[in-house]
N, C-alpha and C. Protein backbone atom coordinates (compact mmCIF):
# COMPACT_ATOMS: atom_id res chain seq x y z
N UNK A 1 13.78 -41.12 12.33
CA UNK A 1 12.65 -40.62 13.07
C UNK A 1 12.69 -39.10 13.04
N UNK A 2 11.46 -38.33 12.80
CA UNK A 2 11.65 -37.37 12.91
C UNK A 2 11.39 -36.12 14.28
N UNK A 3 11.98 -35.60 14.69
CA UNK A 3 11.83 -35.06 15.91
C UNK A 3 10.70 -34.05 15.51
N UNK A 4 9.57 -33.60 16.51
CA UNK A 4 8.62 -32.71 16.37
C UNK A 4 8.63 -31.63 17.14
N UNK A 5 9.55 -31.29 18.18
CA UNK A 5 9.61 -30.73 18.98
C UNK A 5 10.71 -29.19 18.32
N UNK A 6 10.32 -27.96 18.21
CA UNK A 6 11.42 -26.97 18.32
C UNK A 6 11.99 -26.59 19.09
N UNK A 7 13.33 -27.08 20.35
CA UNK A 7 13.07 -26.40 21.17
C UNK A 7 14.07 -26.03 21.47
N UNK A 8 14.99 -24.81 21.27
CA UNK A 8 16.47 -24.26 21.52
C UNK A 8 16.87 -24.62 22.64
N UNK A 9 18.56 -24.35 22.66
CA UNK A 9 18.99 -24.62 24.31
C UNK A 9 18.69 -23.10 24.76
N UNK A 10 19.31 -22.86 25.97
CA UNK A 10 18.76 -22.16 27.02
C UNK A 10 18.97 -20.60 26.51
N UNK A 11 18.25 -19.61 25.64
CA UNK A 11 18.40 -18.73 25.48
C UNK A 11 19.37 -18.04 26.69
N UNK A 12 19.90 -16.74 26.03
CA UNK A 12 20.50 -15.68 27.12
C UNK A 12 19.46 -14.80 27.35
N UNK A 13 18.15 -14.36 27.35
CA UNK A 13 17.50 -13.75 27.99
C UNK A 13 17.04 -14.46 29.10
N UNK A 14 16.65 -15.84 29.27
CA UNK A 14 16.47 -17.06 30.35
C UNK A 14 17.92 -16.88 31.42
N UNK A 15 18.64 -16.24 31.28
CA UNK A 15 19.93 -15.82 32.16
C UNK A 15 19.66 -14.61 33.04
N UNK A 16 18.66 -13.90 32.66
CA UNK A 16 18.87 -12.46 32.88
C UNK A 16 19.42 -11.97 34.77
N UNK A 17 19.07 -13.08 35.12
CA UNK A 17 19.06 -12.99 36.95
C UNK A 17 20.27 -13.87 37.45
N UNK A 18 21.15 -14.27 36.25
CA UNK A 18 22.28 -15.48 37.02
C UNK A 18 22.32 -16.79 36.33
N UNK A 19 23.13 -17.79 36.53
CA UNK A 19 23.45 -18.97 35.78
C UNK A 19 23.37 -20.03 37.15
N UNK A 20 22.39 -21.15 36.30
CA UNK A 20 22.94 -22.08 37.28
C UNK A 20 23.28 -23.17 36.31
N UNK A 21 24.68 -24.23 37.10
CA UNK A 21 24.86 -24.92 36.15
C UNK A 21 23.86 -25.87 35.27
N UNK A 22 22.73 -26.47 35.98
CA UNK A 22 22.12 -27.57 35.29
C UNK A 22 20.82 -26.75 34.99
N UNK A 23 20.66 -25.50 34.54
CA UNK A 23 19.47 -24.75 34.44
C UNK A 23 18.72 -25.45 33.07
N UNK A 24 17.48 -25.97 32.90
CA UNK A 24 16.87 -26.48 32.06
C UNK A 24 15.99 -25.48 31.17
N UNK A 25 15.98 -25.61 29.79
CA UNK A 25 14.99 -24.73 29.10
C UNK A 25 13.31 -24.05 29.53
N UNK A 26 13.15 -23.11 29.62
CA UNK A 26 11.99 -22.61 29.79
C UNK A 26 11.03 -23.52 28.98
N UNK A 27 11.20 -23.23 27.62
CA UNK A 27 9.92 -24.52 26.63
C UNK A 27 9.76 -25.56 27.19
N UNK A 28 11.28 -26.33 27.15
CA UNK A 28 10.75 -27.73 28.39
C UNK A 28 10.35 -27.95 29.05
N UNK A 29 10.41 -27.16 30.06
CA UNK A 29 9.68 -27.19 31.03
C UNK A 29 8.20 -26.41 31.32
N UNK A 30 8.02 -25.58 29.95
CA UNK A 30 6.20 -25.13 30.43
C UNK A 30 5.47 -25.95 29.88
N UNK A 31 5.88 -26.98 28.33
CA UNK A 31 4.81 -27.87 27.92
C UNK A 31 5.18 -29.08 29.34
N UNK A 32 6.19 -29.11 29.87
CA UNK A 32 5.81 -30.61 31.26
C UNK A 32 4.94 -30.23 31.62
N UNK A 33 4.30 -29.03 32.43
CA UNK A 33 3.95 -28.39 33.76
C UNK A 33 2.49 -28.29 32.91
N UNK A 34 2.15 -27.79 31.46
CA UNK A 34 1.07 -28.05 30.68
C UNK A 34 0.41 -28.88 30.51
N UNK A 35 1.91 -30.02 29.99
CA UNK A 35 0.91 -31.39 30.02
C UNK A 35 0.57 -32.62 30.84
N UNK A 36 0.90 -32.22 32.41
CA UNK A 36 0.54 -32.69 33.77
C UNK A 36 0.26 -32.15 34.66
N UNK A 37 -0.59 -30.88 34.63
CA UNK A 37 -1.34 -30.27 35.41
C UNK A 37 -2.06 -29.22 35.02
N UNK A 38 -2.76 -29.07 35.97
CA UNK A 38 -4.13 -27.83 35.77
C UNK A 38 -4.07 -26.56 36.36
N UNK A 39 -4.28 -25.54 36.01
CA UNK A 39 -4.26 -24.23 36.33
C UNK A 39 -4.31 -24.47 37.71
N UNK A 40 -3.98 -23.61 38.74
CA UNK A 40 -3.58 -23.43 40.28
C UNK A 40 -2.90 -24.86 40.48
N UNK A 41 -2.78 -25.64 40.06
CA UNK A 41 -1.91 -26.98 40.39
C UNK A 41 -0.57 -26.32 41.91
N UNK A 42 -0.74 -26.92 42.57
CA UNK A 42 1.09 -26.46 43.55
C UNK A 42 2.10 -27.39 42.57
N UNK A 43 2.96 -27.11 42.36
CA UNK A 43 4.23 -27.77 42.08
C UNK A 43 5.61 -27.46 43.09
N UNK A 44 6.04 -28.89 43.23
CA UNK A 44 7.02 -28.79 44.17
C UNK A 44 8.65 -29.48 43.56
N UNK A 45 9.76 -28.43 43.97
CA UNK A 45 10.19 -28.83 42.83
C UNK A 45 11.65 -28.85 44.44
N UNK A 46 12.02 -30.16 44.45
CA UNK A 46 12.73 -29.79 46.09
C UNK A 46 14.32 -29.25 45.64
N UNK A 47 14.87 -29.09 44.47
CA UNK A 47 15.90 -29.23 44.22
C UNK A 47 16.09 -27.89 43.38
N UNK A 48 15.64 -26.62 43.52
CA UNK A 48 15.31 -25.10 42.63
C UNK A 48 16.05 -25.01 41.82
N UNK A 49 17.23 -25.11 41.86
CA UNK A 49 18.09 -24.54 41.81
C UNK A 49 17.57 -22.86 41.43
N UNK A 50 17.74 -22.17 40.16
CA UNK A 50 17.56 -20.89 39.97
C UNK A 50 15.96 -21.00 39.88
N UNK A 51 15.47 -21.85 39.61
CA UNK A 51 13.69 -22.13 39.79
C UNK A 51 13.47 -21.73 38.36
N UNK A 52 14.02 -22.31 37.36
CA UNK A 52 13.40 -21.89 36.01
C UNK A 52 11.91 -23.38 36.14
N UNK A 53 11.64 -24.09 36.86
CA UNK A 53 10.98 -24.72 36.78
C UNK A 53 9.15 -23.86 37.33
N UNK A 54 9.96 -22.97 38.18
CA UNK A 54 8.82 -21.87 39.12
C UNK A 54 8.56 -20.97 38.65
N UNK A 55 9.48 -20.26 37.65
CA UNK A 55 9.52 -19.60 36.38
C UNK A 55 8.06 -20.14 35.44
N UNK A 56 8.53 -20.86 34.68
CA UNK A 56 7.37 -21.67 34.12
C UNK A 56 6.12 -21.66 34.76
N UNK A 57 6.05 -22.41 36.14
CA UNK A 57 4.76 -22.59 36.39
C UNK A 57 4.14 -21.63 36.38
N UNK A 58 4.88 -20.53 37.47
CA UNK A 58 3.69 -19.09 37.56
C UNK A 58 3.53 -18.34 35.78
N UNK A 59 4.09 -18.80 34.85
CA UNK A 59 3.60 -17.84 33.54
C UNK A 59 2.51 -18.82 33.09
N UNK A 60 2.46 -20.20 33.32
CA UNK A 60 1.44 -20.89 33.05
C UNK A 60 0.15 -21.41 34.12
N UNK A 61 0.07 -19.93 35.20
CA UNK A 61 -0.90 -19.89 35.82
C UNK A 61 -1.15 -21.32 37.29
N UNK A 62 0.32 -21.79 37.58
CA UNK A 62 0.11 -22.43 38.57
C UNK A 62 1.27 -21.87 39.40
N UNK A 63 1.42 -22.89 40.79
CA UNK A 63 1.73 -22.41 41.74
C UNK A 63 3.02 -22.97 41.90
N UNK A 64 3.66 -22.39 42.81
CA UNK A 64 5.06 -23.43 42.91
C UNK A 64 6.09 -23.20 44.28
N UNK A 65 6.33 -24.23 44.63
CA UNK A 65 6.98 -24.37 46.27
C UNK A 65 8.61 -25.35 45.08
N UNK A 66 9.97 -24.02 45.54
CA UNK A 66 11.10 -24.44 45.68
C UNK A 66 11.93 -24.41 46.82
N UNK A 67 12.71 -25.50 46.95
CA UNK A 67 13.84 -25.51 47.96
C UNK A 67 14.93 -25.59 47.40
N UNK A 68 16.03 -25.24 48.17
CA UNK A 68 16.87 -25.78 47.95
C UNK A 68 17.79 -25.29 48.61
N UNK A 69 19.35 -25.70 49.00
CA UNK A 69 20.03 -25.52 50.01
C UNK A 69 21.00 -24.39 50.06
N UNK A 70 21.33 -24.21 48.80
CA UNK A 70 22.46 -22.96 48.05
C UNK A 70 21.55 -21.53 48.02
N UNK A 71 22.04 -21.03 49.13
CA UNK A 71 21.69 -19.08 49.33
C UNK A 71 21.32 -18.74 48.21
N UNK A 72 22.83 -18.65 47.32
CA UNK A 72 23.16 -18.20 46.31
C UNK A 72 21.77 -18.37 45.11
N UNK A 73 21.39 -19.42 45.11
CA UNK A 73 20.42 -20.13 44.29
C UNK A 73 19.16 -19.29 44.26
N UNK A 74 19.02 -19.36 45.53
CA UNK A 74 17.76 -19.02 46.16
C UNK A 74 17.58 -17.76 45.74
N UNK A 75 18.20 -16.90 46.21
CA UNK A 75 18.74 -15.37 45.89
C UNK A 75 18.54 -15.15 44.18
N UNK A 76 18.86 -16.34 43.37
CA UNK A 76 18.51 -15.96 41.99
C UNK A 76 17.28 -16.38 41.55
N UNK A 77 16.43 -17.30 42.52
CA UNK A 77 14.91 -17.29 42.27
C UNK A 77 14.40 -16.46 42.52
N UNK A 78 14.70 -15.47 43.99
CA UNK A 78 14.03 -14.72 44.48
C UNK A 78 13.69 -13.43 43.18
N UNK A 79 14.84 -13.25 43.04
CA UNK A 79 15.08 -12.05 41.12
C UNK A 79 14.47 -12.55 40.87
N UNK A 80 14.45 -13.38 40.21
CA UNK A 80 13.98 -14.15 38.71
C UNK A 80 11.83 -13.92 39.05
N UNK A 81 11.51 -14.65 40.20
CA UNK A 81 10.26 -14.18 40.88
C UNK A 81 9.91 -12.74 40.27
N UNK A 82 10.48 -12.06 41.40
CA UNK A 82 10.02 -10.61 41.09
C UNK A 82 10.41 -9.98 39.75
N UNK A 83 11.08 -10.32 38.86
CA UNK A 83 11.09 -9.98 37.62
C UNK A 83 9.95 -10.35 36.95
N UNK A 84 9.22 -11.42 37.03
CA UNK A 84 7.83 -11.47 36.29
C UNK A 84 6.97 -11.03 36.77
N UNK A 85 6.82 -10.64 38.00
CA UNK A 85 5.65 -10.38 38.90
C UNK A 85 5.11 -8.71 37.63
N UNK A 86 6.34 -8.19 36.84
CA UNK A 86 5.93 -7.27 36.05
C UNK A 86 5.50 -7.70 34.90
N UNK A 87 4.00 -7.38 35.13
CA UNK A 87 3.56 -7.94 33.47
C UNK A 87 3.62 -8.10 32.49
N UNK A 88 4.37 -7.00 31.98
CA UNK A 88 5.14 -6.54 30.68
C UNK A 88 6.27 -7.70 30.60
N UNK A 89 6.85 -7.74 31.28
CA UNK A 89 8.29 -8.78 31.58
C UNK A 89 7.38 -10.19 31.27
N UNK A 90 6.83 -10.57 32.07
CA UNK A 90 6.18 -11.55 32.23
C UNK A 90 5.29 -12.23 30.83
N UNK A 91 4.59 -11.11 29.97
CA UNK A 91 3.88 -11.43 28.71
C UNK A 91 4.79 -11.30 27.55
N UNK A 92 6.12 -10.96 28.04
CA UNK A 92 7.71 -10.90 26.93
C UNK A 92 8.09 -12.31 26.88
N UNK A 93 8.04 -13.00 28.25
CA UNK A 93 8.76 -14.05 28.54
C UNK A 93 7.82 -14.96 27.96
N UNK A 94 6.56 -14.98 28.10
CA UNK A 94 5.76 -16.00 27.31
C UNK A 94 5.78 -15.77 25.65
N UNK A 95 6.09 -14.74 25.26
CA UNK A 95 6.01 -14.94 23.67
C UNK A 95 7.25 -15.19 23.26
N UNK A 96 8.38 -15.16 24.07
CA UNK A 96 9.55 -15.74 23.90
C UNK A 96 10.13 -17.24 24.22
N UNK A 97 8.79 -18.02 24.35
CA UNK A 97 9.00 -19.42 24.78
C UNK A 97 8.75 -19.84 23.49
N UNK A 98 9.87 -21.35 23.03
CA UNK A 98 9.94 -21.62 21.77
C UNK A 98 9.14 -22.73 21.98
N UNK A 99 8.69 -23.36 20.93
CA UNK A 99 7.77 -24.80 20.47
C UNK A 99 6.45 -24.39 20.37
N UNK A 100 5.74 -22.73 20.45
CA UNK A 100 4.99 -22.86 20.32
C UNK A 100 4.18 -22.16 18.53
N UNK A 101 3.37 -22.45 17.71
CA UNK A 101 3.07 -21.71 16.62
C UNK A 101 3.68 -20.45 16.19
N UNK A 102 2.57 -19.46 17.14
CA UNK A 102 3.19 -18.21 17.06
C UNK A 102 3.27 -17.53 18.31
N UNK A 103 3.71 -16.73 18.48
CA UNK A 103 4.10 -15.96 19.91
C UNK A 103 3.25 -15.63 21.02
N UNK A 104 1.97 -15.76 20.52
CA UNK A 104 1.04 -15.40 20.99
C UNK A 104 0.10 -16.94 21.69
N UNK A 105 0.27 -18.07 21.11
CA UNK A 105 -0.23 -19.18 20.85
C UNK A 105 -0.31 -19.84 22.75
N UNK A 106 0.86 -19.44 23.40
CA UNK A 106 1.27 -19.89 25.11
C UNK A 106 -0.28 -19.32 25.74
N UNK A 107 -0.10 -17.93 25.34
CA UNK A 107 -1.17 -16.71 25.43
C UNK A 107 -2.36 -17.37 25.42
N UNK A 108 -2.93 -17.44 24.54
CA UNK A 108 -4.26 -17.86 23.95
C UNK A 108 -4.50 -19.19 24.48
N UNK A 109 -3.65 -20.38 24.67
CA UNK A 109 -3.96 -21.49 25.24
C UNK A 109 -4.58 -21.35 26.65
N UNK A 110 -3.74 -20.64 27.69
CA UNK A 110 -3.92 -20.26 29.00
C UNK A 110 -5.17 -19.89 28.87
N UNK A 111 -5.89 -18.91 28.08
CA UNK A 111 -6.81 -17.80 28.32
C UNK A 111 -7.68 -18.89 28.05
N UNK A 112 -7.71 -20.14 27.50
CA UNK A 112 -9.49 -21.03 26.99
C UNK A 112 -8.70 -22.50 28.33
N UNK A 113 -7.66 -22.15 29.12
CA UNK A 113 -7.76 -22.80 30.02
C UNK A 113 -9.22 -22.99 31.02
N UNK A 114 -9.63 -24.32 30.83
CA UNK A 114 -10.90 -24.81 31.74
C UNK A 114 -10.47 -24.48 33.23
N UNK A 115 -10.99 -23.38 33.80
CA UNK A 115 -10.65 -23.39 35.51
C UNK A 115 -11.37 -24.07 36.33
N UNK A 116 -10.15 -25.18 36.84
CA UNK A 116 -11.04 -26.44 37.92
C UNK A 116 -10.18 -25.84 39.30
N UNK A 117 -11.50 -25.39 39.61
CA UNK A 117 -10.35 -25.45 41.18
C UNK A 117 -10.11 -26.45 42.23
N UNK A 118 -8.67 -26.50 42.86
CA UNK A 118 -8.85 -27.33 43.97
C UNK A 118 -9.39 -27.43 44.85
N UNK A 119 -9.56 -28.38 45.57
CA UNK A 119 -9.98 -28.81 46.88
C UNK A 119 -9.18 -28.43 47.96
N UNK A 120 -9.55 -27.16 49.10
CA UNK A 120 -8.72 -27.48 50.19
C UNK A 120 -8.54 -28.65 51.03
N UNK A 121 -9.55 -29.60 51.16
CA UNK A 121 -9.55 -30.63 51.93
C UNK A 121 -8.75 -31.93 51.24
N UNK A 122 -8.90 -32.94 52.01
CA UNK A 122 -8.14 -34.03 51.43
C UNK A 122 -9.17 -34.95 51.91
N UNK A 123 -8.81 -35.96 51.01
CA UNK A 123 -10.80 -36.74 50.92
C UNK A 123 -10.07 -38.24 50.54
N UNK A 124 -10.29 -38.83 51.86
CA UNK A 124 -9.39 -40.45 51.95
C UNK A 124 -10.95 -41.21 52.23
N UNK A 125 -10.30 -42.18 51.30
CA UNK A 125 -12.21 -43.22 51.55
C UNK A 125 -11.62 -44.58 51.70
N UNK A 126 -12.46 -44.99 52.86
CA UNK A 126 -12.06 -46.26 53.18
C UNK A 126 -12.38 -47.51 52.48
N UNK A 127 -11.89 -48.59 52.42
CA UNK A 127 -11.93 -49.59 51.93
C UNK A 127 -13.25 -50.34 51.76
């Protein structure tokens, strides 16, 4: 079988704020968050650890609620956060995500993203 996917283990620039042990690839995790949800989506991820999962979401234009119980952890989301909040950083980190064409390709997908927005309300219909 042939695998279709390119997708390195965890670069050392994906380190830049700290190590956590079970930290998962950036690529992996922006085509999940791509291909099960929609721009402003919340994602809740109860277990952060360093939040490369929150990482992801906010470069792919959604939202994201982490917990988790380790200070320490937290403290390296909090970095990791404000390290993209700089754009420059932030449009580095997307052309440095692997599986996609060319560097630019994360880029260009986002930008012909269809914007559906949510619903603040919650809309239960009875039987």
């Amino acid at each position: 079988m042939k695998d279709v996917w390119k997708l390195p283990a965890i670069a050392q620039w994906e380190k830049s704020c700290g190590k956590h042990p079970t930290q998962k690839p950036l690529s992996v995790l922006t085509r999940i968050i791509l291909a099960s949800t929609k721009p402003n989506a919340w994602i809740l991820d109860p277990f952060a650890g360093s939040s490369t999962t929150g990482i992801a979401a906010n470069l792919a234009n959604r939202r994201y609620l982490g917990i988790d119980m380790e200070t320490v952890f937290l403290d390296i989301s909090k970095a990791r956060k404000l390290e993209i909040e700089n754009p420059k950083i932030a449009e580095s980190y997307k052309q440095k995500i692997s599986g996609f064409n060319t560097k630019n390709e994360l880029t260009l997908f986002l930008l012909e993203e269809p914007s559906e927005p949510y619903s603040q309300e919650l809309s239960f219909k009875n039987p």
